[in-house]
Protein backbone atom coordinates (compact mmCIF):
# COMPACT_ATOMS: atom_id res chain seq x y z
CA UNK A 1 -61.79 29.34 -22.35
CA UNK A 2 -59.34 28.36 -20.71
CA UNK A 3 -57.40 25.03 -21.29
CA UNK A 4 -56.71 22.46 -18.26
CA UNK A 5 -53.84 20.91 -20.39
CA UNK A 6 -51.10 20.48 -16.91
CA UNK A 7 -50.97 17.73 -15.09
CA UNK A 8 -52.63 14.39 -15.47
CA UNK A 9 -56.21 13.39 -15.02
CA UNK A 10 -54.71 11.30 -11.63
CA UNK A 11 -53.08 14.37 -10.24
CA UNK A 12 -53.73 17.46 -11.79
CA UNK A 13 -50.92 19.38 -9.96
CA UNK A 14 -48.40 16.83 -11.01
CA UNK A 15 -46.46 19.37 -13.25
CA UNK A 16 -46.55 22.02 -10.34
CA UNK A 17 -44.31 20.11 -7.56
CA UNK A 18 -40.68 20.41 -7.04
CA UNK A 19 -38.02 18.37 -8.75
CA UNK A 20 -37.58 16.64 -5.33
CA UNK A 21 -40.71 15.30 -4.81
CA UNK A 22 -40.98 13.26 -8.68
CA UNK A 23 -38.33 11.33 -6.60
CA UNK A 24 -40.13 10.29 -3.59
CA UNK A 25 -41.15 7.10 -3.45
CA UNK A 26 -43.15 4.85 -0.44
CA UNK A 27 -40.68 2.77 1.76
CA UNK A 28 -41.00 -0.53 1.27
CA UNK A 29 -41.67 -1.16 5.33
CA UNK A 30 -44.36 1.84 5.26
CA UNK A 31 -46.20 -0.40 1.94
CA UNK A 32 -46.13 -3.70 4.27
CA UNK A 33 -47.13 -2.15 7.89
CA UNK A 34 -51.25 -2.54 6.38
CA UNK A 35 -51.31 -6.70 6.30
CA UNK A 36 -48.08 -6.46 8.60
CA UNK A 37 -50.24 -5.37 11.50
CA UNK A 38 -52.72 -7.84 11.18
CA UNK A 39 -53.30 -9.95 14.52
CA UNK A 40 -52.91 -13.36 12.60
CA UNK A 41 -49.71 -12.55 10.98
CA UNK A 42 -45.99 -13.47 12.69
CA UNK A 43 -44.34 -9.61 12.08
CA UNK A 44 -40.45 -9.91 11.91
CA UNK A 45 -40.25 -6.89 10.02
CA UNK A 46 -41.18 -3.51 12.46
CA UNK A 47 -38.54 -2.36 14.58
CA UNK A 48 -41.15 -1.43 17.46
CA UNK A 49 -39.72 -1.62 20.67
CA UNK A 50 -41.18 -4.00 23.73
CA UNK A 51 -42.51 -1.60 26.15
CA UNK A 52 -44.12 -4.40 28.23
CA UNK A 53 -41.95 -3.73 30.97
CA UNK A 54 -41.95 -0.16 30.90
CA UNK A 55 -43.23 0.97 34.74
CA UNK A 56 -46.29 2.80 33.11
CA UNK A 57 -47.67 3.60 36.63
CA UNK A 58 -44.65 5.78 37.49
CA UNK A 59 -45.02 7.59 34.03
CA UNK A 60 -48.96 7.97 34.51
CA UNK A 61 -47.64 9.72 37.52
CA UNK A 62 -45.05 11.52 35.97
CA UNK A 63 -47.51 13.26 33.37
CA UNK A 64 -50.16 14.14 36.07
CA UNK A 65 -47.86 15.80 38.43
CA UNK A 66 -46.06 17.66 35.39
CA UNK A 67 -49.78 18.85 34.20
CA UNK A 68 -50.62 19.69 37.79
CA UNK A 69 -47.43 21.57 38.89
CA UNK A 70 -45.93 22.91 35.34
CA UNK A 71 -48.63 22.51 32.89
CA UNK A 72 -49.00 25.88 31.73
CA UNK A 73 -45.30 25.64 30.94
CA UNK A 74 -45.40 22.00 29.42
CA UNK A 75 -48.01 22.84 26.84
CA UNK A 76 -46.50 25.84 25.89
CA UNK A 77 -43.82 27.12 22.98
CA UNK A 78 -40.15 26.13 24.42
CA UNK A 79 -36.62 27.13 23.14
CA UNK A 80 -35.77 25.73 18.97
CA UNK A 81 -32.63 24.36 20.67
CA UNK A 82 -34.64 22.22 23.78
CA UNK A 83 -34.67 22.72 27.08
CA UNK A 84 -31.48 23.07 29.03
CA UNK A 85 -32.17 20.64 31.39
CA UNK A 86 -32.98 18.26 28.67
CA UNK A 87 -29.84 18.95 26.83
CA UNK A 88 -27.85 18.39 30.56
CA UNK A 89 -29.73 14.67 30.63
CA UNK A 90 -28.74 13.92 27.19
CA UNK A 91 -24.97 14.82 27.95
CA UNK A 92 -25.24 12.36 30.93
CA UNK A 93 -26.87 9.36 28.79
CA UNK A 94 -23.99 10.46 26.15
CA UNK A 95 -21.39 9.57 28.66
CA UNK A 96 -22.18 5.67 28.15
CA UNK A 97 -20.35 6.51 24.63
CA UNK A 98 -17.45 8.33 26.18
CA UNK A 99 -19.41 11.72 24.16
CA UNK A 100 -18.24 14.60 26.67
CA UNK A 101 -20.02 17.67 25.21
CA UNK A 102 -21.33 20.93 26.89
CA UNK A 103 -25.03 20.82 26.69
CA UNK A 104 -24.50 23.75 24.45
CA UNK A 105 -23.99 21.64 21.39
CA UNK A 106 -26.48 19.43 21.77
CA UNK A 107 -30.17 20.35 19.70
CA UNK A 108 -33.37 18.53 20.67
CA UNK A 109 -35.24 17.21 17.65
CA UNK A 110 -39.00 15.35 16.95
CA UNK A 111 -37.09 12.14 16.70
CA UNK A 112 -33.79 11.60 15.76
CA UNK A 113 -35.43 11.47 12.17
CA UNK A 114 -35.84 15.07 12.50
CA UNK A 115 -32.33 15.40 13.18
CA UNK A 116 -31.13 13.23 9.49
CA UNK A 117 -33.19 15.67 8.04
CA UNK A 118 -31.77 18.87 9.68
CA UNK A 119 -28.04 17.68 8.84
CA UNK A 120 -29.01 16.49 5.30
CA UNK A 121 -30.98 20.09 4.65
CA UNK A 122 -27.79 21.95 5.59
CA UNK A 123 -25.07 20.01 4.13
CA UNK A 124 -26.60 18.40 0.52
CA UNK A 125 -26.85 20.44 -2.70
CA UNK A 126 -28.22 18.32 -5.26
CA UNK A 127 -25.79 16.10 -6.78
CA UNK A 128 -23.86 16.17 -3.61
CA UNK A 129 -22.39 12.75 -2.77
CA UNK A 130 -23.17 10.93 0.52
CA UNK A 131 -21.51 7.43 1.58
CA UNK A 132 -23.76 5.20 3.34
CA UNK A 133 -22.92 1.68 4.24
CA UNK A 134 -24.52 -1.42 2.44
CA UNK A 135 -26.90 -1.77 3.65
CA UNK A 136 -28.08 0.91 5.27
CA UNK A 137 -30.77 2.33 7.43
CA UNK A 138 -34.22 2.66 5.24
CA UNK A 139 -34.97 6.00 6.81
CA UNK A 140 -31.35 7.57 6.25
CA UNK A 141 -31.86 6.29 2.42
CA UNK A 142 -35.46 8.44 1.92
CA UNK A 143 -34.32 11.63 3.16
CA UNK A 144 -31.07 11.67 1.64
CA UNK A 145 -33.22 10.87 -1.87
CA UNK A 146 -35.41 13.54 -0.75
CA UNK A 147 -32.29 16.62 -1.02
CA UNK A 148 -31.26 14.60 -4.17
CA UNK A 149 -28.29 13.77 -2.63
CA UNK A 150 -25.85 10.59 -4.40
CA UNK A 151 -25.78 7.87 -2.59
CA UNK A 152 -22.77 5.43 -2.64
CA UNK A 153 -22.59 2.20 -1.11
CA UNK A 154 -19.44 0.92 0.81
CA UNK A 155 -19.12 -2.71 2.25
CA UNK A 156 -19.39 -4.03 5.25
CA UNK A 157 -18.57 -7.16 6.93
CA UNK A 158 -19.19 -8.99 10.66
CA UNK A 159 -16.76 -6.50 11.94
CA UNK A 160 -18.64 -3.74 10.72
CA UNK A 161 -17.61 -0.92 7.91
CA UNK A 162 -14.77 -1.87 6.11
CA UNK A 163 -12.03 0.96 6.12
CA UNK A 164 -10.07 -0.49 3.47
CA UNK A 165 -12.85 0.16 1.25
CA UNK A 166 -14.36 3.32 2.38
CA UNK A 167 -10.28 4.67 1.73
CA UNK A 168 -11.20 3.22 -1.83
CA UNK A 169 -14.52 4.92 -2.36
CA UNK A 170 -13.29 8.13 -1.07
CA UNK A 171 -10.39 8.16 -3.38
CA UNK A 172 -12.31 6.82 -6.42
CA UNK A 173 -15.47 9.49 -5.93
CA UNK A 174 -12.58 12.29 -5.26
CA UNK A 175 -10.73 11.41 -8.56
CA UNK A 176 -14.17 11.50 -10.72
CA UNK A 177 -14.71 14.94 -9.33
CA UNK A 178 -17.24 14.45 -6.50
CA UNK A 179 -18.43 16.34 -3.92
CA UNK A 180 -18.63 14.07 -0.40
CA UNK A 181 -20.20 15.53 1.98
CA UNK A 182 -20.86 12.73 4.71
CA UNK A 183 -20.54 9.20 6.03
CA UNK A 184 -23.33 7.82 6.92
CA UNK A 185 -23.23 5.13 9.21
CA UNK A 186 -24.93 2.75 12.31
CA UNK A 187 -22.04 1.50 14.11
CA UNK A 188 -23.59 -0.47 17.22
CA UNK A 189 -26.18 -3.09 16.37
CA UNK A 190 -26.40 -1.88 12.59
CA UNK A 191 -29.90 -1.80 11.22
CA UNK A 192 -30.51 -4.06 9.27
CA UNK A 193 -27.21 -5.63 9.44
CA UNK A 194 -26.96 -6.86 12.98
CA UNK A 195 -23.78 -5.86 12.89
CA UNK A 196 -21.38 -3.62 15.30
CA UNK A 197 -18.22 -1.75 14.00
CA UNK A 198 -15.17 -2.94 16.12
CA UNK A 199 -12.87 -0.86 18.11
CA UNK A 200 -9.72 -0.95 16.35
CA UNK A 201 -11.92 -0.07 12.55
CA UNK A 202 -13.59 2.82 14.72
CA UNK A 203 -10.51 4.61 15.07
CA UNK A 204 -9.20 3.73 11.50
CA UNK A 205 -12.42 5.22 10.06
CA UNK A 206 -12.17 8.41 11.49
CA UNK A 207 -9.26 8.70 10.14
CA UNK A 208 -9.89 8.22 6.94
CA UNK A 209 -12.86 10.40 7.38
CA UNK A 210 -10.20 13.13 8.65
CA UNK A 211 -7.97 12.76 6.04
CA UNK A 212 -10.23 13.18 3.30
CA UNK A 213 -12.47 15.61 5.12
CA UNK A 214 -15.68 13.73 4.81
CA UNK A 215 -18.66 14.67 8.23
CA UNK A 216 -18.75 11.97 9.68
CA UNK A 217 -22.92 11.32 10.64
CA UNK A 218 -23.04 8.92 13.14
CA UNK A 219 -26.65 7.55 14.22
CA UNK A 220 -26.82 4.94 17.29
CA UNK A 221 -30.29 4.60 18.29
CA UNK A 222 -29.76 1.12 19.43
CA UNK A 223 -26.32 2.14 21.11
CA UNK A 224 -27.13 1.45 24.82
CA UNK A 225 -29.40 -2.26 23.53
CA UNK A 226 -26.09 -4.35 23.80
CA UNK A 227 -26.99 -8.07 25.27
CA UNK A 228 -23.75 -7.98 27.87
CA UNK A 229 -21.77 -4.91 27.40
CA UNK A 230 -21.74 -0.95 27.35
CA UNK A 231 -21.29 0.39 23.81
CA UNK A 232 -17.81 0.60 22.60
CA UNK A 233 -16.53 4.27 22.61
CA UNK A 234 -19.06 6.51 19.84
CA UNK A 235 -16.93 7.88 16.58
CA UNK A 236 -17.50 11.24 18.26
CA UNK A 237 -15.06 10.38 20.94
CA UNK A 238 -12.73 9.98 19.01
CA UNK A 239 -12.91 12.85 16.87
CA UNK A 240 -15.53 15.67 18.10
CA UNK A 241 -15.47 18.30 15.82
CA UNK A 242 -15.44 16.15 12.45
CA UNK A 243 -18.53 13.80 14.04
CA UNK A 244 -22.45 14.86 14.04
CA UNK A 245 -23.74 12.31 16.60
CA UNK A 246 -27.48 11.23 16.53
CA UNK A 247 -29.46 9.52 19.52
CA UNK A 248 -32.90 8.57 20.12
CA UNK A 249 -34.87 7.63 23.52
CA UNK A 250 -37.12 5.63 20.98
CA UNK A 251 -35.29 2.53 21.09
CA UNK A 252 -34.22 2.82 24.88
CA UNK A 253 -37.57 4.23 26.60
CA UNK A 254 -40.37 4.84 24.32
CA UNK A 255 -41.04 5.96 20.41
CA UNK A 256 -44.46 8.01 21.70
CA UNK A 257 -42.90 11.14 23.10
CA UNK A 258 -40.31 11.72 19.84
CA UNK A 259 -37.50 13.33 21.59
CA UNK A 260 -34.21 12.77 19.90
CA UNK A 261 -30.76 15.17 19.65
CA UNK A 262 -27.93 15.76 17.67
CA UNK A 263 -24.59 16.33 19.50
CA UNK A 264 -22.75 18.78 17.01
CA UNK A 265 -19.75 21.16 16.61
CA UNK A 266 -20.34 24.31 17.47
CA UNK A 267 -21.06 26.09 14.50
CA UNK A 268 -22.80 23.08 13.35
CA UNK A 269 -25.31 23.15 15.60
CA UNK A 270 -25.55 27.34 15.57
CA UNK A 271 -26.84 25.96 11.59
CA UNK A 272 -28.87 23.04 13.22
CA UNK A 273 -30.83 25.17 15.27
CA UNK A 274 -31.75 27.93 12.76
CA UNK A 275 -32.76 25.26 10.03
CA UNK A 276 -35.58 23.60 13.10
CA UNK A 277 -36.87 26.39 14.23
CA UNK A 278 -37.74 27.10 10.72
CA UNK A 279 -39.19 23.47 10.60
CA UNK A 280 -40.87 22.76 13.80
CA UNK A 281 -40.61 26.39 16.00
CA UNK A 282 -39.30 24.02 18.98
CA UNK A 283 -39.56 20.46 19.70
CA UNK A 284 -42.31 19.39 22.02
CA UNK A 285 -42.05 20.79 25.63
CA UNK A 286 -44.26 18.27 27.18
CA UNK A 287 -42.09 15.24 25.78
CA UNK A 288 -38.58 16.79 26.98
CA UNK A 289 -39.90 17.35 30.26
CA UNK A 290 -41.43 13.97 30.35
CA UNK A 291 -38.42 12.39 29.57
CA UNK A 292 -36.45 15.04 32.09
CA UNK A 293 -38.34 13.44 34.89
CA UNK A 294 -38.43 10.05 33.88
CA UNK A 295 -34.57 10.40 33.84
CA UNK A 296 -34.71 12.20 37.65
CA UNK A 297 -36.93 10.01 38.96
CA UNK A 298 -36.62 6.27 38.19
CA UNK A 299 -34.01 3.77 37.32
CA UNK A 300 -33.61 4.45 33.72
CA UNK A 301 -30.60 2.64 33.59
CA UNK A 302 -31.98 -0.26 35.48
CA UNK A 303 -34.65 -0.27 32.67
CA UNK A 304 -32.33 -0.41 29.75
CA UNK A 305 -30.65 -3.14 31.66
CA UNK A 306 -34.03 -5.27 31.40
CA UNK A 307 -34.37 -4.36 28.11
CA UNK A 308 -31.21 -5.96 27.20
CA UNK A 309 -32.15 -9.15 29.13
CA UNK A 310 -35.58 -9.37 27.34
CA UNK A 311 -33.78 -8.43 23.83
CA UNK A 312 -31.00 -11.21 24.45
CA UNK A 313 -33.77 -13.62 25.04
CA UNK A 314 -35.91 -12.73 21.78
CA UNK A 315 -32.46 -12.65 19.85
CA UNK A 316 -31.51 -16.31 21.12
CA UNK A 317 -35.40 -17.59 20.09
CA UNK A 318 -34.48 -16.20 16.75
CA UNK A 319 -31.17 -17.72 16.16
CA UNK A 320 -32.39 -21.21 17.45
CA UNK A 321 -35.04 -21.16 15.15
CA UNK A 322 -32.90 -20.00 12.04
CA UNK A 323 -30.88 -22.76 12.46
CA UNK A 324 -34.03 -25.35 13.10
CA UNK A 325 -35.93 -24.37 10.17
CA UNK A 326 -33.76 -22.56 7.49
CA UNK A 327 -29.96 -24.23 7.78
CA UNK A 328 -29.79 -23.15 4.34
CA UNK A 329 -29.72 -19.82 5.29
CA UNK A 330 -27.00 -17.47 6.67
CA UNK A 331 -27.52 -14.42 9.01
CA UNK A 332 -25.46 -11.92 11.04
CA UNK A 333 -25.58 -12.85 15.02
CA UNK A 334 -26.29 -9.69 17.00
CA UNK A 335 -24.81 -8.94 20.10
CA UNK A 336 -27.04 -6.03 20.43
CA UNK A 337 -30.26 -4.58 19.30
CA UNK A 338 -32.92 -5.57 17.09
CA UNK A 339 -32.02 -7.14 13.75
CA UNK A 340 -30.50 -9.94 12.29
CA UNK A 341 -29.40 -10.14 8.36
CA UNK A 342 -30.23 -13.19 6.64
CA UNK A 343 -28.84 -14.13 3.35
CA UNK A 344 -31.35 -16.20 1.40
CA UNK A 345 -30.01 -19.30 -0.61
CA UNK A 346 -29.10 -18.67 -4.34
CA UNK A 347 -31.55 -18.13 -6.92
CA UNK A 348 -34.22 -16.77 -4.59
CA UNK A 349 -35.71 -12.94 -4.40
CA UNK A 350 -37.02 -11.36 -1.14
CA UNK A 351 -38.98 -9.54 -2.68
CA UNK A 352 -41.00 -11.40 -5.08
CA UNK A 353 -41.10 -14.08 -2.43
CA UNK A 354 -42.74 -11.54 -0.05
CA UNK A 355 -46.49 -11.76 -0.86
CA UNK A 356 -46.51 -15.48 -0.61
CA UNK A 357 -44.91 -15.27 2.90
CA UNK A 358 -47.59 -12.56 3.78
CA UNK A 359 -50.42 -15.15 2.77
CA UNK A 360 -48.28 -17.83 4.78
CA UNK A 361 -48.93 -15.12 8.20
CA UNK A 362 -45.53 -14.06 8.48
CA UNK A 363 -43.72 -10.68 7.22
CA UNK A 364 -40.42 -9.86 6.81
CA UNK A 365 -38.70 -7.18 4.86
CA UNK A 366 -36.78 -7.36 1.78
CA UNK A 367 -33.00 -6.57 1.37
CA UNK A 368 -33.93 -4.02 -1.45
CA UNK A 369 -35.29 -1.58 0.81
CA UNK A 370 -31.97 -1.06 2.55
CA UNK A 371 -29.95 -0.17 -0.79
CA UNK A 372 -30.01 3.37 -3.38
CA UNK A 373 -29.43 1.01 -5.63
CA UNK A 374 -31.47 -1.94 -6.24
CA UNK A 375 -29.13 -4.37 -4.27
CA UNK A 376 -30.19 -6.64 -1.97
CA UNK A 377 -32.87 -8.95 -3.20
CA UNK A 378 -30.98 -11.98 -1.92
CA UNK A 379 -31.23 -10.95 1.73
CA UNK A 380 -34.45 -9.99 4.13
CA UNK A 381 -34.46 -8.67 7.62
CA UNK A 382 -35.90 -10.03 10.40
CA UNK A 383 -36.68 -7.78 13.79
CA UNK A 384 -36.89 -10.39 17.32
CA UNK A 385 -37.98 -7.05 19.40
CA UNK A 386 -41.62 -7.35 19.27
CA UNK A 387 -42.94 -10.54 19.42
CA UNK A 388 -42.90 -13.14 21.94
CA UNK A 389 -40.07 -16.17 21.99
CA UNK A 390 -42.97 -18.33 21.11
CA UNK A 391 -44.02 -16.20 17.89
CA UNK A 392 -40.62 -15.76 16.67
CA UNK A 393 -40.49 -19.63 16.31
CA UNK A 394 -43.75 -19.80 14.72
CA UNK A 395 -43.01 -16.86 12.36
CA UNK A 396 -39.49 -18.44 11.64
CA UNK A 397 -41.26 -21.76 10.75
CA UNK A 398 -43.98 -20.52 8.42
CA UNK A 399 -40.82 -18.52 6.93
CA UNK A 400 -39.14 -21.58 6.20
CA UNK A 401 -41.90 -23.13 4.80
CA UNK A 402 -42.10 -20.45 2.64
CA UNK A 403 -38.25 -20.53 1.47
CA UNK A 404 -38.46 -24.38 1.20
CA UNK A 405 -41.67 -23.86 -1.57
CA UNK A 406 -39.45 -21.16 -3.70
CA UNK A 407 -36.45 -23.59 -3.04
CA UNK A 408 -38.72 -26.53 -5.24
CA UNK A 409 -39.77 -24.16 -7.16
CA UNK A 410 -36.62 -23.07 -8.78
CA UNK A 411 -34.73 -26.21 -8.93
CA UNK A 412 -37.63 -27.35 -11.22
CA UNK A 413 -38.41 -24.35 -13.38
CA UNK A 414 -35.22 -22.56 -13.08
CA UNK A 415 -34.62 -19.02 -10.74
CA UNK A 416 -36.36 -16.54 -13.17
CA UNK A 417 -40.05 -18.77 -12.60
CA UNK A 418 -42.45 -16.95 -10.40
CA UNK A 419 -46.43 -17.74 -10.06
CA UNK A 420 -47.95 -15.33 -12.20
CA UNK A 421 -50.55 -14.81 -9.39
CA UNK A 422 -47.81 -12.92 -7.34
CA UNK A 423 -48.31 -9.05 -6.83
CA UNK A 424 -46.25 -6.49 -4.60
CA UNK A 425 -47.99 -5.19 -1.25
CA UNK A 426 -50.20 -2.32 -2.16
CA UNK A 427 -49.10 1.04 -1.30
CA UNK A 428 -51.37 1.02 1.95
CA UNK A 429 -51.17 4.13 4.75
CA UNK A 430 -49.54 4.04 7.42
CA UNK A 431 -46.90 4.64 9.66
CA UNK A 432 -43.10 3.51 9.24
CA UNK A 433 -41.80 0.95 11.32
CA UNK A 434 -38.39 1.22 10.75
């Protein structure tokens, strides 16, 4: 007979998967979407975007003349690269961050997601170092883990990255005989830190990048999203052919189709291409041409304009209600897109504070999901692009109640006293809001 020793009696493949996947683990955002999503809870921690004001007639149109006139063509296989005309609308919306690249070297992916993944797959060998800022973007953090790629932190600041120590962390990871393969960074409206990279550090970091021939991977979802102003010129700009630029039309017209694009050197993207067809075949036709029209046929930029205005308005509601309810608090003031960074007073931990805020109707998410490391558990983001003015106040104020309970708490017992009643948030399905 034979013996059904492998495994465990939980999972009895568990001694079949790769290396990899023994390192995946469930994002921390993905674990608190379940009880996040709950009407009766205040949500500051998804990064949906309002779509309120989206003209949703127009795109109902849109879709039924595209089915009518070009349906057989929108529901069928496409090119791996996307659609030229696609790729010529993306090189127009790149121009807003002075990116002026042929529509040759730009490659349509299922998200901008898709597109950290194709750049990670063909860059990382395990134990390949990549530099990501602290914090850093949740998303970026899970795929890099997922090619078992080293991730080092580097600091940041109000101004942004911090070149001074990014030249440090190059030199020190070169000297111990590591391989760095990319910078990873958000430089406009920095998720989760709020924070935008300044003009005169944009050009010192690709320098540095230059000199020590690091990629540069630049993602700027949130790029267009600034309350007053055009973006300040991309890295790319600067430097095209040491800069893999990432962009999104989740953040600026809707998440639902998942069209994003990497902007790449040219034998970059030759590499980019082969690696999605192998993934995906070829992103979705009926979403580029979607988006194609939308472009052609509407104000787009008129949109993003009220986007801003509604953004600036949720932003304000959040830092009026920071400095109402939690003065004890700091946090990052965004002039752009849709996070702040707040740093929690000493002695408290975002993350075993977390289920009694939950219970108290509001979420938020901890610091620690934004770190490789385990940083971050004196700091939480909070997202003011969903709700309403109104429920950022209320979710604020139940926050603060929160923070003022754990504030008692540890000036009487000391900061390593928790109720033993506390749990994490299960591991429940769903989708990341990140």
């Amino acid at each position: 007979m034979t013996s059904h020793s492998h495994g465990t009696r939980l999972d009895p493949w568990f001694d079949t998967y790769a290396e990899r996947a023994h390192g995946m683990r469930s994002s921390e955002i993905r674990a608190l979407f379940a009880v996040a999503s709950r009407p009766e809870v205040v949500s500051l921690a998804g990064g949906m975007p309002n779509l309120s004001s989206l003209p949703m007639d127009h795109i109902a149109d849109i879709s039924a003349r595209l089915l009518r006139e070009r349906g057989t063509r929108a529901l069928q296989y496409g090119s791996g690269q996307g659609e030229v005309e696609m790729r010529e609308a993306i090189c127009e919306v790149m121009r807003y961050d002075s990116i002026h690249v042929h529509p040759d070297d730009v490659v349509v992916t299922t998200g901008s997601q898709q597109a950290l993944d194709l750049v990670t797959e063909i860059f990382i060998d395990p134990g390949d170092v990549v530099v990501a800022e602290a914090p850093s973007y949740v998303g970026a953090l899970g795929v890099f883990r997922a090619y078992q790629a080293d991730i080092v932190h580097t600091p940041m600041d109000d101004d942004g990255l911090v070149p001074d120590a990014l030249e440090e962390t190059l030199t020190r990871l070169e000297s111990a005989g590591k391989r760095v393969k990319l910078l990873y960074t958000v430089p406009n409206y920095h998720n989760p830190g709020g924070v935008t990279l300044s003009l005169e550090r944009r050009e010192q970091i690709v320098d540095i990048c230059r000199r020590h021939h690091v990629l540069i991977l630049e993602d700027n979802p949130y790029g267009l999203l600034g309350f007053d102003n055009d973006p300040l010129p991309a890295l790319k700009s600067f430097n095209p052919d040491g800069v893999i630029y990432l962009g999104s039309f989740s953040k600026m017209f809707g998440p639902g189709y998942r069209i994003g694009w990497a902007a790449a050197p040219h034998a970059v993207r030759e590499k980019l291409v082969l690696a999605s067809e192998s993934a995906i075949l070829c992103p979705s036709q009926l979403g580029q041409l979607s988006i194609t029209e939308y472009l052609h046929t509407w104000d787009w930029y008129g949109q993003v304009k009220q986007y801003r205005g509604e953004y600036r308005t949720r932003c304000q509601a959040m830092m009026g209600a920071l400095q109402e309810f939690l003065p004890e608090c700091q946090w990052t003031r965004p002039s752009g897109g849709f996070y702040t960074w707040v740093t929690l007073p000493e002695g408290l931990d975002a993350k075993a504070m977390l289920p009694r805020a939950v219970t108290n109707l509001v979420a938020y998410v901890s610091g620690t999901a934004f770190y490789a490391d385990g940083q971050g558990g004196d700091h939480m983001r909070l997202s003011f692009c969903y709700p309403t003015p109104e429920a950022i106040r209320e979710g604020v104020k139940r926050l603060a109640q929160v923070v003022h309970a754990e504030l008692d708490m540890v000036q009487l017992f000391g900061p390593d006293v928790r109720p033993s009643s506390r749990k994490n948030i299960v591991d429940a399905p769903g989708p990341d809001q990140i």
